[in-house]
N, C-alpha and C. Protein backbone atom coordinates (compact mmCIF):
# COMPACT_ATOMS: atom_id res chain seq x y z
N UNK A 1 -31.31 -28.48 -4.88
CA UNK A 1 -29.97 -27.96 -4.74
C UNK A 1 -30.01 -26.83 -3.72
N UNK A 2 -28.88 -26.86 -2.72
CA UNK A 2 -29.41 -25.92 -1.99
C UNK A 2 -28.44 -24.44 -2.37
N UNK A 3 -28.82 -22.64 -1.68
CA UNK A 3 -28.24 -21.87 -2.09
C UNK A 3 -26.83 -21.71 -2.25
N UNK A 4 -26.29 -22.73 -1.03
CA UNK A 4 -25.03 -22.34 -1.37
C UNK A 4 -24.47 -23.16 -2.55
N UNK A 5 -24.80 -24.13 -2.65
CA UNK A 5 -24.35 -24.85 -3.93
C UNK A 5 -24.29 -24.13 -5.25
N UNK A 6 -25.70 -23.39 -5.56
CA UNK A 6 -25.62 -22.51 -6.66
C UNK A 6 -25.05 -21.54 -6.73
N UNK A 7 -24.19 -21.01 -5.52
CA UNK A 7 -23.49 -19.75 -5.36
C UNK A 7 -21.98 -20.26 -5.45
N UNK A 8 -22.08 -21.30 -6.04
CA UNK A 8 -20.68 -22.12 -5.93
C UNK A 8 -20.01 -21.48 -7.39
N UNK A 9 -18.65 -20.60 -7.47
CA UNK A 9 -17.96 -20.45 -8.66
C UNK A 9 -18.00 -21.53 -9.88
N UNK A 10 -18.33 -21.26 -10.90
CA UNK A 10 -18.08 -22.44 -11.95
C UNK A 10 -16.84 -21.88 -13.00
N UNK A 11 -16.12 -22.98 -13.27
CA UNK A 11 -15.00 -22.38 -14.48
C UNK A 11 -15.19 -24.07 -15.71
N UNK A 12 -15.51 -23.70 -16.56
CA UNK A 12 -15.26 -25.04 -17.21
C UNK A 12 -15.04 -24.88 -18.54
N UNK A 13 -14.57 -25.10 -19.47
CA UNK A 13 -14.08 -25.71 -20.76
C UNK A 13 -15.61 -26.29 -21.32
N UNK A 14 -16.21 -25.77 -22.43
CA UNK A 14 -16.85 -26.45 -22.93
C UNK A 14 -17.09 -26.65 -24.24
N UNK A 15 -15.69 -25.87 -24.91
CA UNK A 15 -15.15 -26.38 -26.21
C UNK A 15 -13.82 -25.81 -26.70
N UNK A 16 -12.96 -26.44 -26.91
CA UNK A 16 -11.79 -25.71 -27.62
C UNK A 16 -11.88 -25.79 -29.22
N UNK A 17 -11.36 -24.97 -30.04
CA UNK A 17 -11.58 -25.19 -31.49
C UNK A 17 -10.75 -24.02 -32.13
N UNK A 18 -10.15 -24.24 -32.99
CA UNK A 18 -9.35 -23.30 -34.14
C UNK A 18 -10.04 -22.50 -35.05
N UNK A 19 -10.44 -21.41 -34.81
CA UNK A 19 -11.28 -20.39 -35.44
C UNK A 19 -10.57 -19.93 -36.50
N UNK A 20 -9.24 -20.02 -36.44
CA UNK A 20 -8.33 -19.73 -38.01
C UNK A 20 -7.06 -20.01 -37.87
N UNK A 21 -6.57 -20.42 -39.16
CA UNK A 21 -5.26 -21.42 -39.70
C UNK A 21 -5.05 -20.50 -40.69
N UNK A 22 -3.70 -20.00 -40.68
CA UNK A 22 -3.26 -19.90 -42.29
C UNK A 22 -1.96 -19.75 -42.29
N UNK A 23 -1.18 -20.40 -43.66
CA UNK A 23 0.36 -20.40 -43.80
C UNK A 23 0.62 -19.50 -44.82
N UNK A 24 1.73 -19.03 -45.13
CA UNK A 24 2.02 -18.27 -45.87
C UNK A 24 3.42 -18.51 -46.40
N UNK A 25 4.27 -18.99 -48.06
CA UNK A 25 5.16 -19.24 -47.68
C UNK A 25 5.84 -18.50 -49.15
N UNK A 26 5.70 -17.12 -48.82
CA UNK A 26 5.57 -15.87 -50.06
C UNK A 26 7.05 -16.46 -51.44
N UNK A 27 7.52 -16.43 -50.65
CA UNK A 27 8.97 -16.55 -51.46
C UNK A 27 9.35 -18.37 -51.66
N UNK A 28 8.76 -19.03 -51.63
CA UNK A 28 8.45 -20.75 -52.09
C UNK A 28 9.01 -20.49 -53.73
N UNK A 29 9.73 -21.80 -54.45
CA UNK A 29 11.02 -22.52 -53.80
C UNK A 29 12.16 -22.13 -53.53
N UNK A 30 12.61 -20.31 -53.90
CA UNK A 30 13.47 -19.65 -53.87
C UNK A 30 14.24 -19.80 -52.05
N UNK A 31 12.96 -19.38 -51.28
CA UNK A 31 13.12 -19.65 -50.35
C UNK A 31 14.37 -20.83 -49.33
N UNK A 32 14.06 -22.12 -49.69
CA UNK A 32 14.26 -23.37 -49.22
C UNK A 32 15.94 -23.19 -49.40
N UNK A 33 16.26 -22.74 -50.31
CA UNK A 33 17.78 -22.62 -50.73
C UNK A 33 18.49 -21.31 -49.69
N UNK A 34 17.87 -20.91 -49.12
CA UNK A 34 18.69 -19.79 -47.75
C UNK A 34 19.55 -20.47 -47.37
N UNK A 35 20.24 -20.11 -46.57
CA UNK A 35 21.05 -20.64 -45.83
C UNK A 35 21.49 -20.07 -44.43
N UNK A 36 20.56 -18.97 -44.86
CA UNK A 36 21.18 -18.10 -43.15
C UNK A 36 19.57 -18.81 -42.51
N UNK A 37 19.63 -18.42 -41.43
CA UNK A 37 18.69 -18.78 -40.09
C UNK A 37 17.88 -17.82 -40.15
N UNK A 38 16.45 -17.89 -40.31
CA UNK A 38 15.60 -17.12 -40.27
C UNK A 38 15.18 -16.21 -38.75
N UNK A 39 14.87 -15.05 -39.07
CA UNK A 39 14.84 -13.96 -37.35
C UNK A 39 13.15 -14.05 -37.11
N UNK A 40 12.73 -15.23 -36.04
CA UNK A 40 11.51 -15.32 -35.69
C UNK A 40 10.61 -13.86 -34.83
N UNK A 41 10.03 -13.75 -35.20
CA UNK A 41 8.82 -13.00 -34.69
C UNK A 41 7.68 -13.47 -34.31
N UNK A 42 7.39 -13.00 -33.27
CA UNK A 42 5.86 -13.50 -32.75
C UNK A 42 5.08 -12.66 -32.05
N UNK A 43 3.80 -12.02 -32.41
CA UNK A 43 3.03 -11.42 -31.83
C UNK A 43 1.57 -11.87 -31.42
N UNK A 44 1.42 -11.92 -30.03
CA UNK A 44 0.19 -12.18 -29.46
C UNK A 44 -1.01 -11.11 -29.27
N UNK A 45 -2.34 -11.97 -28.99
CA UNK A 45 -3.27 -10.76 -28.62
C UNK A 45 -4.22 -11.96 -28.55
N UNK A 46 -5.53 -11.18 -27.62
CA UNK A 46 -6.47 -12.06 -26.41
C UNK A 46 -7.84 -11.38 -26.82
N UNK A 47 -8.77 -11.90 -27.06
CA UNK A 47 -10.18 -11.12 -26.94
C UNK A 47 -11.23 -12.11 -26.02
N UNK A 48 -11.81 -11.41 -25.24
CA UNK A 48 -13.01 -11.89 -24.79
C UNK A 48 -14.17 -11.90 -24.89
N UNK A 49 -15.63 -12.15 -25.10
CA UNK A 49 -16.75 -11.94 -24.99
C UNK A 49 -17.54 -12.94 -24.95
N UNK A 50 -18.88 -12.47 -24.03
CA UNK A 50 -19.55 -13.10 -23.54
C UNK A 50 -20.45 -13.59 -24.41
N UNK A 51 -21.02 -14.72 -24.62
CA UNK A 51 -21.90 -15.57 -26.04
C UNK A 51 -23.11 -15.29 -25.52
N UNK A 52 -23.13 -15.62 -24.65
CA UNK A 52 -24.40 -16.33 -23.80
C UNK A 52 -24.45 -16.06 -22.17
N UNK A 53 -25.28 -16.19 -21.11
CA UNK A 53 -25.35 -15.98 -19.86
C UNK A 53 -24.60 -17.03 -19.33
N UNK A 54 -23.42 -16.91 -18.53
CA UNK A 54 -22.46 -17.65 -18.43
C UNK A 54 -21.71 -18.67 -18.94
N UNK A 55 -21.68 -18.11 -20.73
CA UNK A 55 -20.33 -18.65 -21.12
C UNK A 55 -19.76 -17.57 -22.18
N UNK A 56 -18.79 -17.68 -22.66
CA UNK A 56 -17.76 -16.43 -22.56
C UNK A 56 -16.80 -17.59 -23.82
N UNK A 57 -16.58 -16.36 -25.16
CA UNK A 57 -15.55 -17.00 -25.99
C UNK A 57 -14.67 -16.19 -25.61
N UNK A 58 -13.37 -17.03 -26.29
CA UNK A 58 -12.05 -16.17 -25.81
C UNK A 58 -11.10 -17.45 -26.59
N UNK A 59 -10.53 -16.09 -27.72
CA UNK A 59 -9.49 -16.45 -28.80
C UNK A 59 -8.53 -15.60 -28.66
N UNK A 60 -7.31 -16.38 -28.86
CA UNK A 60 -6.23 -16.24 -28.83
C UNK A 60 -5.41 -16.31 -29.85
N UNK A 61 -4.80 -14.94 -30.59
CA UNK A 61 -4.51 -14.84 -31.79
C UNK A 61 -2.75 -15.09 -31.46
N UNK A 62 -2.09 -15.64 -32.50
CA UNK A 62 -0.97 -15.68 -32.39
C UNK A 62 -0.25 -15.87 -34.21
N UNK A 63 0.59 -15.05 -34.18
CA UNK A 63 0.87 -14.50 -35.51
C UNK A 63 2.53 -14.87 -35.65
N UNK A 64 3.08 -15.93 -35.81
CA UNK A 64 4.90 -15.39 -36.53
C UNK A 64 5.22 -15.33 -37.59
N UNK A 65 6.29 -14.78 -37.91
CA UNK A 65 6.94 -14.38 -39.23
C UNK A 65 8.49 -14.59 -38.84
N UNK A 66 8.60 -15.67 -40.05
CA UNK A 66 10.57 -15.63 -39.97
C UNK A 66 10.65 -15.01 -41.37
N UNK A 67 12.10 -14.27 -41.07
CA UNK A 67 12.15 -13.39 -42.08
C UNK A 67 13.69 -13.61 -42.38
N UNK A 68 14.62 -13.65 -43.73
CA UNK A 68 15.74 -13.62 -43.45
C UNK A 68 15.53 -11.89 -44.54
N UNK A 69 16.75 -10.93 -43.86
CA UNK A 69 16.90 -9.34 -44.06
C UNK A 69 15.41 -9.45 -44.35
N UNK A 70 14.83 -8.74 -45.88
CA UNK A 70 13.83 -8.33 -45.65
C UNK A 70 12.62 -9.01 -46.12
N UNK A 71 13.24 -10.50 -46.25
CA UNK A 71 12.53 -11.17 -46.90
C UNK A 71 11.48 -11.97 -45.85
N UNK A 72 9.98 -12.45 -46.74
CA UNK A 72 9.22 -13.23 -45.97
C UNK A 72 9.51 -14.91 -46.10
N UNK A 73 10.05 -15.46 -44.92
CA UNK A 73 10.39 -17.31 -45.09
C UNK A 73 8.96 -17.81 -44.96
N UNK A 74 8.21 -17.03 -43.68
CA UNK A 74 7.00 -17.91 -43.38
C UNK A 74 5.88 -17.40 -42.84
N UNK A 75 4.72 -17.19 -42.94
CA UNK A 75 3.86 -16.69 -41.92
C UNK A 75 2.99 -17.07 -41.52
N UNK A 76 2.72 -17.31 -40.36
CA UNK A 76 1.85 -18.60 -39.97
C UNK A 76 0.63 -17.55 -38.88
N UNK A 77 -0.48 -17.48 -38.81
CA UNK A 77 -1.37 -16.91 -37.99
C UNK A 77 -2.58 -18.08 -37.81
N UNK A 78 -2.68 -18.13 -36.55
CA UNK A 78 -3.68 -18.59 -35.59
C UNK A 78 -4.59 -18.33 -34.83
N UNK A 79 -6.05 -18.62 -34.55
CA UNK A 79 -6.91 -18.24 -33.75
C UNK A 79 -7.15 -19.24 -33.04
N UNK A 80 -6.74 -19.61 -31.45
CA UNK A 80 -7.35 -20.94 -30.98
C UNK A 80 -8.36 -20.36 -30.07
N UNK A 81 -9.25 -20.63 -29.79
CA UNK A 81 -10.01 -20.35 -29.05
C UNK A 81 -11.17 -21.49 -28.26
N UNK A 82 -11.42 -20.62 -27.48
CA UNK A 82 -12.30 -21.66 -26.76
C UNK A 82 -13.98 -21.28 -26.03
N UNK A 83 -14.83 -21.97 -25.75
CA UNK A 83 -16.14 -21.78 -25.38
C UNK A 83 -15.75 -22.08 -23.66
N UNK A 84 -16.01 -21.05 -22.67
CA UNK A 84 -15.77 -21.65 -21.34
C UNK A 84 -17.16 -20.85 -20.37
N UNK A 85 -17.41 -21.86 -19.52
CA UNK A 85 -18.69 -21.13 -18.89
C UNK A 85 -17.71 -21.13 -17.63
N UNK A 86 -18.55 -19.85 -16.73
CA UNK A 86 -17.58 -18.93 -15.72
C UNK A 86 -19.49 -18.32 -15.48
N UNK A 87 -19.46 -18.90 -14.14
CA UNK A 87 -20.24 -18.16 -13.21
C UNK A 87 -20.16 -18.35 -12.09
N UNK A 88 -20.85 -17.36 -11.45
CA UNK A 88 -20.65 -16.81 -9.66
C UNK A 88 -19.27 -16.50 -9.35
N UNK A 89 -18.79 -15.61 -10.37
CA UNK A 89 -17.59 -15.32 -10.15
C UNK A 89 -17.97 -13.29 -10.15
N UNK A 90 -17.18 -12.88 -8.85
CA UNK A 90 -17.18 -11.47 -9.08
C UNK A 90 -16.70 -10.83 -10.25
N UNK A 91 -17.38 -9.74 -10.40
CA UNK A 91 -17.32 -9.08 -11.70
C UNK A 91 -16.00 -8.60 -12.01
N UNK A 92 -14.77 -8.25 -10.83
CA UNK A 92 -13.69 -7.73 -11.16
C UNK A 92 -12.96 -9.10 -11.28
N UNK A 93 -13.13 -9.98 -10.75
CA UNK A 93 -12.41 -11.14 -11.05
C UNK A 93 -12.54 -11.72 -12.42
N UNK A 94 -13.54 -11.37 -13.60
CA UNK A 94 -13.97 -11.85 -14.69
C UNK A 94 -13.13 -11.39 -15.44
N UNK A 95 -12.38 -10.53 -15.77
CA UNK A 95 -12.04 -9.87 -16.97
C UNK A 95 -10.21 -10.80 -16.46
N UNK A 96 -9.84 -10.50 -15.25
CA UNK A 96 -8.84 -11.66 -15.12
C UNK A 96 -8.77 -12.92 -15.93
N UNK A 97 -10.09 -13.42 -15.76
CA UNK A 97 -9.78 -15.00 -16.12
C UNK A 97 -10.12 -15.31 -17.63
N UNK A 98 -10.61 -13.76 -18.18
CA UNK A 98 -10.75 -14.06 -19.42
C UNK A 98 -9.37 -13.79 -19.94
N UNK A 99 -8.21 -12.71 -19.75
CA UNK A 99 -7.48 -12.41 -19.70
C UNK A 99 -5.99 -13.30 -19.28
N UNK A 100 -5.87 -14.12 -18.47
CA UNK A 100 -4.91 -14.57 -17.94
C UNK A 100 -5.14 -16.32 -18.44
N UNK A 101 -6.57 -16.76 -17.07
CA UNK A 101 -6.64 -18.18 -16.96
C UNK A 101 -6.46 -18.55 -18.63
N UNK A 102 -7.96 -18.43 -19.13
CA UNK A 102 -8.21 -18.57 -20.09
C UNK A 102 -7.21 -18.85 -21.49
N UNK A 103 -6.41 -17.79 -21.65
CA UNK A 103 -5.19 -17.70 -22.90
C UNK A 103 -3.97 -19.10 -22.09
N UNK A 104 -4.45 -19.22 -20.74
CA UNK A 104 -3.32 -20.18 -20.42
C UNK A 104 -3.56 -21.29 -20.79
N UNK A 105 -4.76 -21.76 -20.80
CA UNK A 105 -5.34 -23.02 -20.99
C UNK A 105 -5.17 -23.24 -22.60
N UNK A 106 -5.42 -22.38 -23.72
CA UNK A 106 -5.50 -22.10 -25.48
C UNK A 106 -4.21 -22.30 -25.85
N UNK A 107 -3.07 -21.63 -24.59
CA UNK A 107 -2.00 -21.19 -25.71
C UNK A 107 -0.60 -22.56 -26.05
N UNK A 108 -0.73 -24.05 -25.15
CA UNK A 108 -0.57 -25.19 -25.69
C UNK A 108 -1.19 -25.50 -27.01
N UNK A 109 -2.40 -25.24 -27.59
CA UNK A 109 -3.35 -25.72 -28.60
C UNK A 109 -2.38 -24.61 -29.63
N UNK A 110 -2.27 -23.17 -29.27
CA UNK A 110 -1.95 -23.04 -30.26
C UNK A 110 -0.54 -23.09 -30.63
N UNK A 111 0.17 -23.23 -29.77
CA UNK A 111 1.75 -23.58 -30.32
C UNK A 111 1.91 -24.75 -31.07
N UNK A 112 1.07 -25.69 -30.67
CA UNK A 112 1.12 -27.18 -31.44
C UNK A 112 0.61 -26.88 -32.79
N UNK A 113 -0.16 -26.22 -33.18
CA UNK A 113 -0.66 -25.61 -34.31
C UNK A 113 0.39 -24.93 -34.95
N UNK A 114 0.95 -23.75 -34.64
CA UNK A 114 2.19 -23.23 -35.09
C UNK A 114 2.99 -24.01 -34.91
N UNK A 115 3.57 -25.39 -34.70
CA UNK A 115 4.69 -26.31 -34.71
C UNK A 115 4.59 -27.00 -36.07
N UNK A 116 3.09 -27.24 -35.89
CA UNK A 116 2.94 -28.27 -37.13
C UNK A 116 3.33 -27.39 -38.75
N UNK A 117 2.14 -26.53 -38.52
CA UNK A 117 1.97 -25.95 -39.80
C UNK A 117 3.30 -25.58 -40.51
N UNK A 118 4.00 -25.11 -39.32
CA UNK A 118 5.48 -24.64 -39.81
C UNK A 118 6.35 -26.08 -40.16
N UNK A 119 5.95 -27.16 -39.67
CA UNK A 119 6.76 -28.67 -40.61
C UNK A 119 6.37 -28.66 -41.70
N UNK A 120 4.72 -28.70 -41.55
CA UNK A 120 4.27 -29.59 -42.69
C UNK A 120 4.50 -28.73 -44.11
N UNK A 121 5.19 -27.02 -43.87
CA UNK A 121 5.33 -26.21 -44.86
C UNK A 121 7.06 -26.30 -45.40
N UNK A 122 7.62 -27.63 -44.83
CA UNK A 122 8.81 -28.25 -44.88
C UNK A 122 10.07 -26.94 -44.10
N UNK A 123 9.82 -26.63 -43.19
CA UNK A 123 11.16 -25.80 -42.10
C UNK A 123 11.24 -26.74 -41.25
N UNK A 124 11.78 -26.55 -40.14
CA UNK A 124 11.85 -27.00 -38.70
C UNK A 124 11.06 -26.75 -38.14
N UNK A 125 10.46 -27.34 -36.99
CA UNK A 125 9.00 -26.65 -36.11
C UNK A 125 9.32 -25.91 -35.34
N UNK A 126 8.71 -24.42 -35.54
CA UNK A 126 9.09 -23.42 -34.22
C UNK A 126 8.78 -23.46 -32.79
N UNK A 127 9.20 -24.15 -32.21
CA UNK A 127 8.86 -24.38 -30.49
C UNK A 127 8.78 -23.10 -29.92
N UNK A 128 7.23 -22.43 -29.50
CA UNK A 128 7.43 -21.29 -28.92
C UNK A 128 7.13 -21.20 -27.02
N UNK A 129 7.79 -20.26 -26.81
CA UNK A 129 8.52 -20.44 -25.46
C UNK A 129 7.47 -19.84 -24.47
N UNK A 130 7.16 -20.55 -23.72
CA UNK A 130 5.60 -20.17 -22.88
C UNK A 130 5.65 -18.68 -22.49
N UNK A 131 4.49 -18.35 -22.22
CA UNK A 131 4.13 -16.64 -22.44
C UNK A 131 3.61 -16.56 -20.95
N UNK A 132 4.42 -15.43 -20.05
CA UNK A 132 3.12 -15.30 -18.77
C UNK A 132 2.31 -14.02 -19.14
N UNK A 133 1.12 -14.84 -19.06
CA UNK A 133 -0.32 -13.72 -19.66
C UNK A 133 -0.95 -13.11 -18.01
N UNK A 134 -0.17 -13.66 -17.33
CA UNK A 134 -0.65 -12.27 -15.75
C UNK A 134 0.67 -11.01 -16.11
N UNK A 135 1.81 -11.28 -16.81
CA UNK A 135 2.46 -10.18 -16.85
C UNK A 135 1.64 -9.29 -18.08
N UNK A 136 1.25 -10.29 -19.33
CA UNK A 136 0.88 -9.30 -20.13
C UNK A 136 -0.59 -8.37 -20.03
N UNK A 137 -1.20 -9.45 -19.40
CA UNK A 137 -2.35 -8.83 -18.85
C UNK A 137 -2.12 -7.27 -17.59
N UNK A 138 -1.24 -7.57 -17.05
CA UNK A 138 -1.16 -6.29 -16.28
C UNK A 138 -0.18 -4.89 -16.83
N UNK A 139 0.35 -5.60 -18.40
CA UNK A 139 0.91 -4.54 -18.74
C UNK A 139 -0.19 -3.68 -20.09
N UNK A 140 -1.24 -4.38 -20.51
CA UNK A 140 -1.85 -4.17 -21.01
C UNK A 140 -3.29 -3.01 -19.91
N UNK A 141 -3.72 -3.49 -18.67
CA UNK A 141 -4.07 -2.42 -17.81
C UNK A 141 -3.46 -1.61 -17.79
N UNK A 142 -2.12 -1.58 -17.43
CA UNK A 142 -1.15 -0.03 -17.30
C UNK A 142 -1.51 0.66 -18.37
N UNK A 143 -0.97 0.04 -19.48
CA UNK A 143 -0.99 0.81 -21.20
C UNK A 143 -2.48 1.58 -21.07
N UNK A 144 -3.68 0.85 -21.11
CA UNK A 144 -5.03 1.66 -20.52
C UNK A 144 -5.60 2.69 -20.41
N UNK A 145 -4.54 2.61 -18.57
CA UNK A 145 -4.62 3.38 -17.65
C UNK A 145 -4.19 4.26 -17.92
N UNK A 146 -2.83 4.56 -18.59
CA UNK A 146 -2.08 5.63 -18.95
C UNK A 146 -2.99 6.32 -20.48
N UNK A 147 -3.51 5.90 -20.95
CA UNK A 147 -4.44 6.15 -22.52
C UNK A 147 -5.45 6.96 -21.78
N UNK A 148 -6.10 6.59 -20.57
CA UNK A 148 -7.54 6.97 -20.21
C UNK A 148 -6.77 8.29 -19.41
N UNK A 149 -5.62 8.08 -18.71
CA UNK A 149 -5.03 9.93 -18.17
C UNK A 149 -4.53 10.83 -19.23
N UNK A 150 -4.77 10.11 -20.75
CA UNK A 150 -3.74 11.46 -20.93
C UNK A 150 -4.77 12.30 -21.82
């Protein structure tokens, strides 16, 4: 193989898998009899780390809660994550792709996950509405940045 070949960037997928599932459906059968429309919530969050010499886990937590006033309808939390090897990639470019690429590629796996779980717990399936993770990723640097000046 010659040098430049091995100096060639690698990005690859070399496992996706659900590190955690769980439903929650506190107020069951009282529940089912609502009638108002439950107020969805959804909160995300991204971790990275490196397993091994060029490959890198990275799960993607995703958490909703419908609630009608102060009640709990549903709570569904997810970990999808994935095994991806990433080498000959510059070091400032790494925390990007754990950050951005990465959660882009997971976060189909995990909406289908939160679609289901939320049927098969007899509601409607919550279709959640694609996320850009270069905005959240750069608002999460700012947040940081501003932590590390003050």
């Amino acid at each position: 193989m010659s040098e430049q070949q091995e100096l060639q960037p690698v990005f690859s997928i070399e496992k996706l898998y659900t590190k955690d599932l769980s439903l929650e459906v506190p107020n069951a059968p009282q529940v089912f009899l609502e009638q108002t429309q439950p107020e969805i919530e959804m909160q995300l969050s991204t971790e990275g780390k490196q397993i091994d010499e060029g490959f890198y886990d990275v799960g993607l937590s995703v958490t909703v809660t419908a609630k009608v006033a102060d009640k709990v309808v549903f709570l569904v939390e997810v970990v999808q994550s994935g095994i991806f090897q990433i080498r000959n990639v510059p070091t400032e470019d790494l925390d990007p792709i754990l950050g951005v690429a990465c959660p882009n590629i997971l976060f189909p796996y995990a909406r289908e996950a939160v679609s289901d779980l939320v049927n098969r717990a007899g509601f409607p399936p919550v279709l959640l509405n694609p996320i850009n993770f270069e905005a959240m990723y750069m608002q999460q640097r700012a947040q940081q940045a501003e932590a590390g000046n003050a």
